[in-house]
C-alpha atoms as a PDB file:
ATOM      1  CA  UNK A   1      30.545  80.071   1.803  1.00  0.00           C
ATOM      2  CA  UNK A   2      32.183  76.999   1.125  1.00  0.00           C
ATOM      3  CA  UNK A   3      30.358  73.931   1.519  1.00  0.00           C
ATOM      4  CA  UNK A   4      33.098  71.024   1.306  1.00  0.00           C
ATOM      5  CA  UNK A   5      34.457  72.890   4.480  1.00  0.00           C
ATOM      6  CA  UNK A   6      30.627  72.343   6.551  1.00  0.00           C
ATOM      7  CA  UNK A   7      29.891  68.738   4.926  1.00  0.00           C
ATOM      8  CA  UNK A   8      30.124  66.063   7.932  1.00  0.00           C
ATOM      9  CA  UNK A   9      32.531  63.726   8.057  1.00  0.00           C
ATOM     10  CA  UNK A  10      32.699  59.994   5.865  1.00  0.00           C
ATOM     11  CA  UNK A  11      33.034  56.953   8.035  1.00  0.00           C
ATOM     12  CA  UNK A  12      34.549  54.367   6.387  1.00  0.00           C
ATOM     13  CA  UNK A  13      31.969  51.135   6.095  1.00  0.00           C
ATOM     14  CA  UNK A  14      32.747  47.771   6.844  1.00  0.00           C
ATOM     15  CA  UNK A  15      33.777  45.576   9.775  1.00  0.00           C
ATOM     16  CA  UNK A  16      36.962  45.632  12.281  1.00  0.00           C
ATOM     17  CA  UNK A  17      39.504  43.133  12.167  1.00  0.00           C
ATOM     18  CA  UNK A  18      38.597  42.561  15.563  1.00  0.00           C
ATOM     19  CA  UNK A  19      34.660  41.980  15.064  1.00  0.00           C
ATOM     20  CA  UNK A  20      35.716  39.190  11.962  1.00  0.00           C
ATOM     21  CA  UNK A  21      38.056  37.396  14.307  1.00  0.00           C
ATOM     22  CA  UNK A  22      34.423  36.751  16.977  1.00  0.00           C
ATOM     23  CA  UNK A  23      32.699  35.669  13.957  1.00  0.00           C
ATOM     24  CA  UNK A  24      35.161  33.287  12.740  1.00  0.00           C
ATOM     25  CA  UNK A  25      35.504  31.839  16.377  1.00  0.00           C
ATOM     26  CA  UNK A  26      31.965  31.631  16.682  1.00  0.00           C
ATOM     27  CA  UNK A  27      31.348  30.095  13.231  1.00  0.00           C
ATOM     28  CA  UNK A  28      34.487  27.325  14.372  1.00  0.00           C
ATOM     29  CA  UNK A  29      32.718  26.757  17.738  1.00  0.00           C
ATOM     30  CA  UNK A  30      29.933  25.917  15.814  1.00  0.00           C
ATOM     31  CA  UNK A  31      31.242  23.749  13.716  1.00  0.00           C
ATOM     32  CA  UNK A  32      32.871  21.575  16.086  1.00  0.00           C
ATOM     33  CA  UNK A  33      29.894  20.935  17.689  1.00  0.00           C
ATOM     34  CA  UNK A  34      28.379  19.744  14.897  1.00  0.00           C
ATOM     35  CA  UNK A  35      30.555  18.095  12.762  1.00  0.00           C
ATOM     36  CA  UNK A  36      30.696  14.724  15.304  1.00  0.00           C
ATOM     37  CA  UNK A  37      26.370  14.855  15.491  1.00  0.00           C
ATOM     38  CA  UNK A  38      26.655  14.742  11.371  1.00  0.00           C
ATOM     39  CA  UNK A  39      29.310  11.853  10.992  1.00  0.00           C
ATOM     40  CA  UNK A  40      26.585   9.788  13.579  1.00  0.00           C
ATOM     41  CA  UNK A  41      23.988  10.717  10.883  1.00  0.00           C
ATOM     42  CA  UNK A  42      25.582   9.953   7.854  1.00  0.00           C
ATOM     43  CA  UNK A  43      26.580   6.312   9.235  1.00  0.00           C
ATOM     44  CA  UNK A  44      23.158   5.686  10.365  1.00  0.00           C
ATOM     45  CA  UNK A  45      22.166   6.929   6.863  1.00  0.00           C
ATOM     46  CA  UNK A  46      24.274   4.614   5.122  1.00  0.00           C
ATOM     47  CA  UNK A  47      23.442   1.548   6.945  1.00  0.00           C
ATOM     48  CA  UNK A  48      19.300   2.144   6.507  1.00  0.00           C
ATOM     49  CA  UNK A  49      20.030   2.925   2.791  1.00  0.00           C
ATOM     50  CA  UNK A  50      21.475  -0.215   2.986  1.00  0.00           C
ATOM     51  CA  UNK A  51      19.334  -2.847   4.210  1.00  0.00           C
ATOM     52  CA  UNK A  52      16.570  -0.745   2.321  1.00  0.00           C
ATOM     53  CA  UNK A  53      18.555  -1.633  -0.678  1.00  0.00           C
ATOM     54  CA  UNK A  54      18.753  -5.294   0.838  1.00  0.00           C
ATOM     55  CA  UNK A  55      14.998  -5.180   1.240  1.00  0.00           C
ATOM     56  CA  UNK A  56      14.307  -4.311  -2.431  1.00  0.00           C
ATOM     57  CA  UNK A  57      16.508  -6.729  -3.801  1.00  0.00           C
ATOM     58  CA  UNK A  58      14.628  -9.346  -1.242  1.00  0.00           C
ATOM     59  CA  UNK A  59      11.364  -8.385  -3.327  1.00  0.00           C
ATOM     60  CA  UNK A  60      13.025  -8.584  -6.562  1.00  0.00           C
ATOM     61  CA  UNK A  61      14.522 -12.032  -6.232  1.00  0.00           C
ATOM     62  CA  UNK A  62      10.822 -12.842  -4.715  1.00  0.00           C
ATOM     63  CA  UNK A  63       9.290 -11.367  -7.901  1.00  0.00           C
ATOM     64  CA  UNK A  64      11.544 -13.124  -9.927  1.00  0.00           C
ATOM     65  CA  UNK A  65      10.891 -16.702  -8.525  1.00  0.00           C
ATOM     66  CA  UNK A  66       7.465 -16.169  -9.092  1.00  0.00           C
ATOM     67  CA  UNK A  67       7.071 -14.775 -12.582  1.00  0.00           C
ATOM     68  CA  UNK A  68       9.742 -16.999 -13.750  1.00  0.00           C
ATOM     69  CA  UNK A  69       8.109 -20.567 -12.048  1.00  0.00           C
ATOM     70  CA  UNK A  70      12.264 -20.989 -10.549  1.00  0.00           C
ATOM     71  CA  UNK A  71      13.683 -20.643  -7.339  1.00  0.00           C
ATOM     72  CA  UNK A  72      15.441 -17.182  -7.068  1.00  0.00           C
ATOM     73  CA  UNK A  73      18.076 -16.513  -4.282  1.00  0.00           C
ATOM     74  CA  UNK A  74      20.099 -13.733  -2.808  1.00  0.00           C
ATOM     75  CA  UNK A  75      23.486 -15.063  -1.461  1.00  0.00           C
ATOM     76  CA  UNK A  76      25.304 -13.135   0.884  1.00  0.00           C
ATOM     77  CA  UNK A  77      29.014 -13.285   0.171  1.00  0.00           C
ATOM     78  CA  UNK A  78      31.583 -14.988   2.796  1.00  0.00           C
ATOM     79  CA  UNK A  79      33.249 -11.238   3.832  1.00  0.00           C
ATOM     80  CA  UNK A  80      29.273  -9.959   4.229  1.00  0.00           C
ATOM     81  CA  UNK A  81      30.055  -6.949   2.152  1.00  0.00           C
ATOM     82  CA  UNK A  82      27.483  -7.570  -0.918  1.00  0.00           C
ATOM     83  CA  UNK A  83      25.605  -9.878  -2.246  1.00  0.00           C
ATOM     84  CA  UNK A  84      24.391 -11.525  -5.225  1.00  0.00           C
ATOM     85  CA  UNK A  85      20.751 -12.633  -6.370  1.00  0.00           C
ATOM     86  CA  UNK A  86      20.420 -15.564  -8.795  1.00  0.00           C
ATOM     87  CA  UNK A  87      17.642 -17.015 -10.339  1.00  0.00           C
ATOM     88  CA  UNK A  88      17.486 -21.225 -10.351  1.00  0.00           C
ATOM     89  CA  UNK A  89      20.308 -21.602  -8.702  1.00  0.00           C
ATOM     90  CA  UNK A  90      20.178 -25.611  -8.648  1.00  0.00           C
ATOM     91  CA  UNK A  91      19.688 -25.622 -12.478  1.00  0.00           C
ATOM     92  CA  UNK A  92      20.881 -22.966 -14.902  1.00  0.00           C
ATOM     93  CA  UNK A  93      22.019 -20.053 -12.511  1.00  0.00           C
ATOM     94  CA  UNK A  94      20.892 -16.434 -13.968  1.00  0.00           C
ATOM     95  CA  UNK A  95      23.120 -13.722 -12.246  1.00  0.00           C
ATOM     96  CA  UNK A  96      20.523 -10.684 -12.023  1.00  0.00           C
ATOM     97  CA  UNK A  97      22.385  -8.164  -9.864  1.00  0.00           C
ATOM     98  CA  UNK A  98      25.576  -8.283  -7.742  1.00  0.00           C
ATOM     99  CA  UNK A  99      25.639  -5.780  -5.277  1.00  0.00           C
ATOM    100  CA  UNK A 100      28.827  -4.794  -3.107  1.00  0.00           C
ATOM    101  CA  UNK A 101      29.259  -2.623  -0.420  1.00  0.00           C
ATOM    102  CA  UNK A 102      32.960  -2.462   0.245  1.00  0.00           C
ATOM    103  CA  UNK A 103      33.460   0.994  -1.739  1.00  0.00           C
ATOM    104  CA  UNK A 104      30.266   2.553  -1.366  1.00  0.00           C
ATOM    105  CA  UNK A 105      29.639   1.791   3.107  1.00  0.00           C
ATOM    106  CA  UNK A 106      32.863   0.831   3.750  1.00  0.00           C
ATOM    107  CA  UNK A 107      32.821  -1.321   7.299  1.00  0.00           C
ATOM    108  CA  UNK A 108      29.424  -2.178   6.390  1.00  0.00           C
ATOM    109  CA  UNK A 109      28.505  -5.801   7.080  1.00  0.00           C
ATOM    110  CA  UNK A 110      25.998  -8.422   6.842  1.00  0.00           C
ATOM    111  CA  UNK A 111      25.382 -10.952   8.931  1.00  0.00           C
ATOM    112  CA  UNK A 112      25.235 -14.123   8.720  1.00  0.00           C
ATOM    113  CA  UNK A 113      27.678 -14.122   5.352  1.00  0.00           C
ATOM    114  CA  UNK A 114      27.884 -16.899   2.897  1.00  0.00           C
ATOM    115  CA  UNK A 115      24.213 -17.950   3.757  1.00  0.00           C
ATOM    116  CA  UNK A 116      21.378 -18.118   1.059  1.00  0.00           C
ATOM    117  CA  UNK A 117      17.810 -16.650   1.481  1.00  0.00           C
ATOM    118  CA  UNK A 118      15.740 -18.750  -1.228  1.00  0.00           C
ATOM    119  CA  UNK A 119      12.171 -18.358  -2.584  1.00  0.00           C
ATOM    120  CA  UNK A 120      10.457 -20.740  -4.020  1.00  0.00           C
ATOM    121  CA  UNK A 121       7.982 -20.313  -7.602  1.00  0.00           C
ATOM    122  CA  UNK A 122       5.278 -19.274  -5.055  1.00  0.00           C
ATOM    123  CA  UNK A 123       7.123 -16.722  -3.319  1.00  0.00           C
ATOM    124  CA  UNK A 124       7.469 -18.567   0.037  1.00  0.00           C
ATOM    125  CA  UNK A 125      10.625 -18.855   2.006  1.00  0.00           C
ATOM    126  CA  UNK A 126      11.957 -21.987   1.470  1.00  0.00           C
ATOM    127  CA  UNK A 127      15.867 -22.006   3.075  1.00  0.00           C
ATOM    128  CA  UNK A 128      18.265 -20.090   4.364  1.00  0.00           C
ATOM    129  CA  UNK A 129      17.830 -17.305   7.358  1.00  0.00           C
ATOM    130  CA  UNK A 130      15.101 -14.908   8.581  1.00  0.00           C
ATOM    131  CA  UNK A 131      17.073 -12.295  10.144  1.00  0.00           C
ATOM    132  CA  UNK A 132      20.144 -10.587   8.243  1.00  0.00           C
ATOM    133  CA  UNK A 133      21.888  -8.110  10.439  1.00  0.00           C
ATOM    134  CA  UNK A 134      23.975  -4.978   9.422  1.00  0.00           C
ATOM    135  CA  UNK A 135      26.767  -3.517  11.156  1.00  0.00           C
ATOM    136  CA  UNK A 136      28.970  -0.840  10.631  1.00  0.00           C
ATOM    137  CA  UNK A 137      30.684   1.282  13.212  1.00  0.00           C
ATOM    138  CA  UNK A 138      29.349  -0.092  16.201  1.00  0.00           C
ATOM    139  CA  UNK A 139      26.026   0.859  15.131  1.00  0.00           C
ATOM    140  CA  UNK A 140      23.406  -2.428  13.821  1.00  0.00           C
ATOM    141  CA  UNK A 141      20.123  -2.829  12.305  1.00  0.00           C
ATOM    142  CA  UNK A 142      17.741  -5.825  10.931  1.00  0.00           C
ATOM    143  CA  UNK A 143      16.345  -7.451   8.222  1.00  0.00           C
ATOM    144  CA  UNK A 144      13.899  -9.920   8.563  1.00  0.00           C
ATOM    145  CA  UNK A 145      12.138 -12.140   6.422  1.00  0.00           C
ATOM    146  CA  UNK A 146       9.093 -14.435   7.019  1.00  0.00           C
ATOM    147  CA  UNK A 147       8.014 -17.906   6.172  1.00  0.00           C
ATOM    148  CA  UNK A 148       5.503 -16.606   3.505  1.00  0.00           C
ATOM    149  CA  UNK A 149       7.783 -14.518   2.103  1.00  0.00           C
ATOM    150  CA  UNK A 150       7.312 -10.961   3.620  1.00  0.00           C
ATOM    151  CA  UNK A 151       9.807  -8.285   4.031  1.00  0.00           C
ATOM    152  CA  UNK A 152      10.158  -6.246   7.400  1.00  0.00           C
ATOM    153  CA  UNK A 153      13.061  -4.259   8.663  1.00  0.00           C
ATOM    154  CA  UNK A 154      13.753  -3.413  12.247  1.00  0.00           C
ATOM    155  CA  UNK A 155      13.884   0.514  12.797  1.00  0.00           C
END
């Protein structure tokens, strides 16, 4: 008795070319569906990281004035795409950071530009505004900044 002659027959394993083909239109269905929802994210990500960058810089230059017994200031450039933050600005300037957004959120801006948000050696708000507004791609957020000083953003 042979057995090779009784032994059932071997299917071959693995998938038709017509089962890939659904799961590749399936997986591209997918996708395009999500892709747009994920751009919206990533834009509202980058303008949040931003004035949350903003913000700590805001409590830096506050620090600053007050440790150091000197006005500190964060100037907003004229394009609104960065900023810098100076200590005594009136007497001996001190550049501590310089921050620019036009590579890292591009079509990010701040507004109002070219404007000054100063602090004086106690911490208090002494010129400049108390709202700074971001924008990029139609979508916005705030800043704002009180007369003693404090730090609040807008969500």
């Amino acid at each position: 008795m042979n057995l090779h002659s009784r032994a059932l027959p071997r299917r071959r394993g693995g998938f038709t070319l017509a089962e890939m083909l659904v799961v590749v239109v399936i997986i591209g269905i997918a996708l395009a569906m999500a892709v747009p929802r994920m751009q919206g994210v990533l834009h509202k990500s980058a303008l949040q990281g931003a004035l949350n960058r903003m913000a700590s810089d805001l409590t830096l230059a506050r620090l600053r004035a007050v440790r150091g017994a000197a006005r500190t200031s964060l100037t907003i450039n004229a394009a609104g795409t960065g900023y810098t933050v100076v200590v005594d600005p009136t007497g001996t300037p001190e550049t501590i950071k310089t921050v620019s957004f036009a590579t890292d959120a591009k079509g990010l801006t701040f507004t109002p530009a070219n404007t000054s948000i100063t602090f004086d050696s106690r911490g208090l708000l002494v010129t400049g505004t108390t709202t700074v507004k971001a924008t990029r791609q139609g979508r916005s957020d705030s800043l704002m900044v009180t007369g003693v000083g404090r730090i609040y953003r807008g969500y």
